[in-house]
Protein backbone atom coordinates (compact mmCIF):
# COMPACT_ATOMS: atom_id res chain seq x y z
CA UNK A 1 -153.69 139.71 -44.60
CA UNK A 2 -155.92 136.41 -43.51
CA UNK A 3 -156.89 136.31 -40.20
CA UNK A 4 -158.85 134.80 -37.58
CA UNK A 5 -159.27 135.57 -33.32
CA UNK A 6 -159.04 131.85 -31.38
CA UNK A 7 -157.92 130.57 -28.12
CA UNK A 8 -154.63 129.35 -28.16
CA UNK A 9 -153.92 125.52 -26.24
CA UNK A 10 -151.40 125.41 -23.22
CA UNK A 11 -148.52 122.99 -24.46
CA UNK A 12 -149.82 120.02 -22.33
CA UNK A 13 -152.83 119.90 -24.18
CA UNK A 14 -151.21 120.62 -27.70
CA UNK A 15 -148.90 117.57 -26.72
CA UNK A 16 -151.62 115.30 -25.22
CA UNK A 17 -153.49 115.91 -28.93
CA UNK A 18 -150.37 115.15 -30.74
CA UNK A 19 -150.00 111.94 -29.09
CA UNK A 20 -153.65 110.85 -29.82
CA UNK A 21 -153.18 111.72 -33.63
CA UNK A 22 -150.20 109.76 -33.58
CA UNK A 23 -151.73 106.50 -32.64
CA UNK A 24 -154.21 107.41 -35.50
CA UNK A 25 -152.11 108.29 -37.62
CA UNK A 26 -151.39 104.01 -39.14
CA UNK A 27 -154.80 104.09 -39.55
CA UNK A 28 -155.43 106.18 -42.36
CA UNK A 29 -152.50 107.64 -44.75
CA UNK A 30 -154.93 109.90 -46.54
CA UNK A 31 -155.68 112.61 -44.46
CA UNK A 32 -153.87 115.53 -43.98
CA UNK A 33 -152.73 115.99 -39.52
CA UNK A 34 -152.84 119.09 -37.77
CA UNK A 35 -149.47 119.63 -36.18
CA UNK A 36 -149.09 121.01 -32.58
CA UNK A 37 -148.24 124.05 -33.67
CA UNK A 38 -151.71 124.54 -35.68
CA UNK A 39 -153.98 123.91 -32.99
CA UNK A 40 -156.33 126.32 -31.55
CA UNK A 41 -159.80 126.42 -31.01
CA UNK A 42 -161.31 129.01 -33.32
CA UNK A 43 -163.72 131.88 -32.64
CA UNK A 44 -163.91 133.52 -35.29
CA UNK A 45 -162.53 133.97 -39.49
CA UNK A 46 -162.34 137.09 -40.73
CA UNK A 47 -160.30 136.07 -43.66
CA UNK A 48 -158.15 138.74 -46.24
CA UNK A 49 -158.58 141.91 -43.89
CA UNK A 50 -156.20 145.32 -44.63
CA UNK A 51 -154.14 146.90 -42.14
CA UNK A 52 -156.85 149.80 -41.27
CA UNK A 53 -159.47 146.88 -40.66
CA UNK A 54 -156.51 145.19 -38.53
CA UNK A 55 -156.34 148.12 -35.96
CA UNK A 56 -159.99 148.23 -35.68
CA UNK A 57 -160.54 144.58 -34.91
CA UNK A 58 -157.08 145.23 -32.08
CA UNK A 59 -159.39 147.56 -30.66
CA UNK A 60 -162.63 146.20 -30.23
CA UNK A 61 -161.11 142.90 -29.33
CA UNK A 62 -159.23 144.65 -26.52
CA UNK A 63 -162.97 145.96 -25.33
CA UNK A 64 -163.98 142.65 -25.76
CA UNK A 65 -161.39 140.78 -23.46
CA UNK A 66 -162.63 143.43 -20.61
CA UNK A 67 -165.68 141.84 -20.30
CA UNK A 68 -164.91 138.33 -19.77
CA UNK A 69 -163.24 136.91 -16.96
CA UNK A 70 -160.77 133.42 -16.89
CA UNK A 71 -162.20 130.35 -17.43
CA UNK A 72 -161.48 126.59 -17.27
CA UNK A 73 -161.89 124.68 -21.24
CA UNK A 74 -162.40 121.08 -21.44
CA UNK A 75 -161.52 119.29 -24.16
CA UNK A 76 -163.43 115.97 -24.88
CA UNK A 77 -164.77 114.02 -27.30
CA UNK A 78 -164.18 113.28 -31.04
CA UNK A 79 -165.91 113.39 -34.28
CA UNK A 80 -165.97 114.08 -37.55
CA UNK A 81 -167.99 116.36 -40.26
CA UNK A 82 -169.78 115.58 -41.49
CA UNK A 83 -170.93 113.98 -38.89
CA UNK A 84 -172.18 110.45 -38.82
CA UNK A 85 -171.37 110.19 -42.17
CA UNK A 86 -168.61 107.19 -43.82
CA UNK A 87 -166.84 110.06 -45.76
CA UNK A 88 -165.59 112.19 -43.15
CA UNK A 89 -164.05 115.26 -44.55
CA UNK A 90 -162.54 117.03 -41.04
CA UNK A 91 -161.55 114.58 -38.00
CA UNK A 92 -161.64 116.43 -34.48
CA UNK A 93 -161.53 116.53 -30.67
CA UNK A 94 -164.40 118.46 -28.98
CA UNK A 95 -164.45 121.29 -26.76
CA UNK A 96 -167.00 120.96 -23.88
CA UNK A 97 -169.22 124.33 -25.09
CA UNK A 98 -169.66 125.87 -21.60
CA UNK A 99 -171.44 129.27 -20.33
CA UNK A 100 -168.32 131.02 -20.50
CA UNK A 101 -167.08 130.08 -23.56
CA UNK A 102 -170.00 130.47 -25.58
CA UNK A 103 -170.40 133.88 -23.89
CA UNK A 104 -166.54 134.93 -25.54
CA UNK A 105 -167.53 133.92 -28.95
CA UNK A 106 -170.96 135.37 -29.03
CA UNK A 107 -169.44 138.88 -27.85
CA UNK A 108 -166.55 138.07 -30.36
CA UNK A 109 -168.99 137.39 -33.10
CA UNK A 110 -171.42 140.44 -32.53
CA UNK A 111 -167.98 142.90 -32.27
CA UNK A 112 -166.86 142.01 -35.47
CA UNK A 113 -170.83 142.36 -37.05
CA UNK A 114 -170.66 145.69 -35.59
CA UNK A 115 -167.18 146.05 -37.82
CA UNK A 116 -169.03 144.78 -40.96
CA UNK A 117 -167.94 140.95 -41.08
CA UNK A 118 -170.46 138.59 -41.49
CA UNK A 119 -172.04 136.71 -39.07
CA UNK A 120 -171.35 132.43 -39.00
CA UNK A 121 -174.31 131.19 -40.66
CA UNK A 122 -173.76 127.53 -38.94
CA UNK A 123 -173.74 127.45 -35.16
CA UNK A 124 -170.96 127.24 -33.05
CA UNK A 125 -169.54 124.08 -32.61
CA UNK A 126 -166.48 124.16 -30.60
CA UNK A 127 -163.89 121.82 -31.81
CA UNK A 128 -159.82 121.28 -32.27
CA UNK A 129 -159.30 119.89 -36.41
CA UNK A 130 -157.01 116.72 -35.77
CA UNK A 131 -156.56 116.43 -39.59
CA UNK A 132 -158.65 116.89 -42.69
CA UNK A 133 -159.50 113.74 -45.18
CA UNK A 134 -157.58 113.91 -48.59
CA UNK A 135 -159.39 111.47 -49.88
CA UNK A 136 -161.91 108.92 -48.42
CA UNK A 137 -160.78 105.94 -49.44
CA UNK A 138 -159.79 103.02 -46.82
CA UNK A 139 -161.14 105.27 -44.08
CA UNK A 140 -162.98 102.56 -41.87
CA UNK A 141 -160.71 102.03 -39.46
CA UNK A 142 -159.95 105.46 -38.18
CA UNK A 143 -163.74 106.17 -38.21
CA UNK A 144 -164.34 103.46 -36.15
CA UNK A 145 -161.55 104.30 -33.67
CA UNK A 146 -162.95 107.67 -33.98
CA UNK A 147 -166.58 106.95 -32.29
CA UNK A 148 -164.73 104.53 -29.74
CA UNK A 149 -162.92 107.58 -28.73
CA UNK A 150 -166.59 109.38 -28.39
CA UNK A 151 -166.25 110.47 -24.64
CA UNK A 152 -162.66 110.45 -23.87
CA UNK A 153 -161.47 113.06 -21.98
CA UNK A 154 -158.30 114.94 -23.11
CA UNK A 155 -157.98 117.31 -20.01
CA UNK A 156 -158.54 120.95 -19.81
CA UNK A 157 -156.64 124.39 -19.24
CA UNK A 158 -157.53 128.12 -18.12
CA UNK A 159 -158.40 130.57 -20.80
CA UNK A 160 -156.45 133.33 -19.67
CA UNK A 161 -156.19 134.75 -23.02
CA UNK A 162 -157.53 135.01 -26.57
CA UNK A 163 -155.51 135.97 -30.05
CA UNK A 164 -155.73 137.78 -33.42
CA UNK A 165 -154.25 135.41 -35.57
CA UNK A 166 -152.52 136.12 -39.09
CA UNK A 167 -152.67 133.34 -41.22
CA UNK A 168 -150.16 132.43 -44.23
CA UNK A 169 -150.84 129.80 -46.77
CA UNK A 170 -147.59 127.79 -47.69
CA UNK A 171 -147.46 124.67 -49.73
CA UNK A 172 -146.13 122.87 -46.14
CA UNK A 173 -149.18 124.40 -44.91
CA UNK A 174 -150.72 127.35 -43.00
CA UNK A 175 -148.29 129.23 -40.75
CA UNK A 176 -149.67 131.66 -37.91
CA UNK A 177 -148.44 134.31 -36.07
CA UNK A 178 -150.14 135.78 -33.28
CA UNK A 179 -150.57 139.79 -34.17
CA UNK A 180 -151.98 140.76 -30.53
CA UNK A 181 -153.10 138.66 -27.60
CA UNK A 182 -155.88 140.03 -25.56
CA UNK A 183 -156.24 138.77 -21.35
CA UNK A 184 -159.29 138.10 -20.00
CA UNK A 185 -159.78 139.67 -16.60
């Protein structure tokens, strides 16, 4: 199964997101949106894992969550990456990277090491995909809007909780289903 351990939005966020993509949606019919349902802000991929592997990411995840208390997540900003560049391939809203947070995905990310999944190669860069670029054609617009959107603010929510995601592939698009959520204390 294909899976991956993220922080799921409250629905005020989710809608607040949905409403931004909409207004940039007329600017650009080549890129592929993000629907409500698809958004979370992503920890970790672990990708095709079996069932065995399954229980033993459940587990340490579960030690994991013990160590980290609630926290607030603030979502602003927007981009693209790459970044800077006139051929955006992923459009996104940020996710301010505080203590807390960056604390959860380290621990997350040594855990699964300590499983045998690799380690992220890039740093992390805490963000929410608003759509992906099909192709890059007639894109000016929406990159412009894009940077004037630089330091909005989209509001923010208490983690109270992080999930171990499944992941299908459809040709609508990737479905998920949450296999075990894990509170923070």
């Amino acid at each position: 199964m294909r899976t991956f351990i993220a922080i799921d939005l409250d629905e005020s966020l989710k809608k607040a997101l949905e409403t931004f993509a909409g207004k940039l949606k007329p600017l650009a019919r080549n890129v592929s949106w993000v629907g409500a349902a698809g958004m979370h802000l992503t920890l970790k991929f672990l990708g095709e894992i079996s069932e065995a592997d399954a229980a033993r990411v459940s587990s340490a995840l579960e030690e994991t969550a013990a160590r980290h208390r609630v926290f607030a997540l603030v979502l602003e900003g927007t981009g693209t990456f790459p970044p800077g560049r006139r051929q955006p391939r992923v459009l996104w809203v940020g996710v301010s990277p505080g203590p807390p947070l960056l604390a959860l995905q380290e621990d997350v990310e040594r855990e699964m090491a300590k499983l045998g999944f690799e380690r992220e190669k890039r740093p992390f860069h805490p963000h929410l995909t608003l759509g992906r670029v099909k192709s890059p054609a007639g894109l000016d617009p929406l990159v412009q809007e894009i940077r004037q959107q630089q330091d909005r603010r989209f509001g923010e929510m208490s983690v109270q909780k992080f999930s171990f995601f499944q992941s299908i592939l459809k040709p609508s698009g990737a479905e998920y289903t949450v296999l075990k959520e894990f509170r923070l204390r």
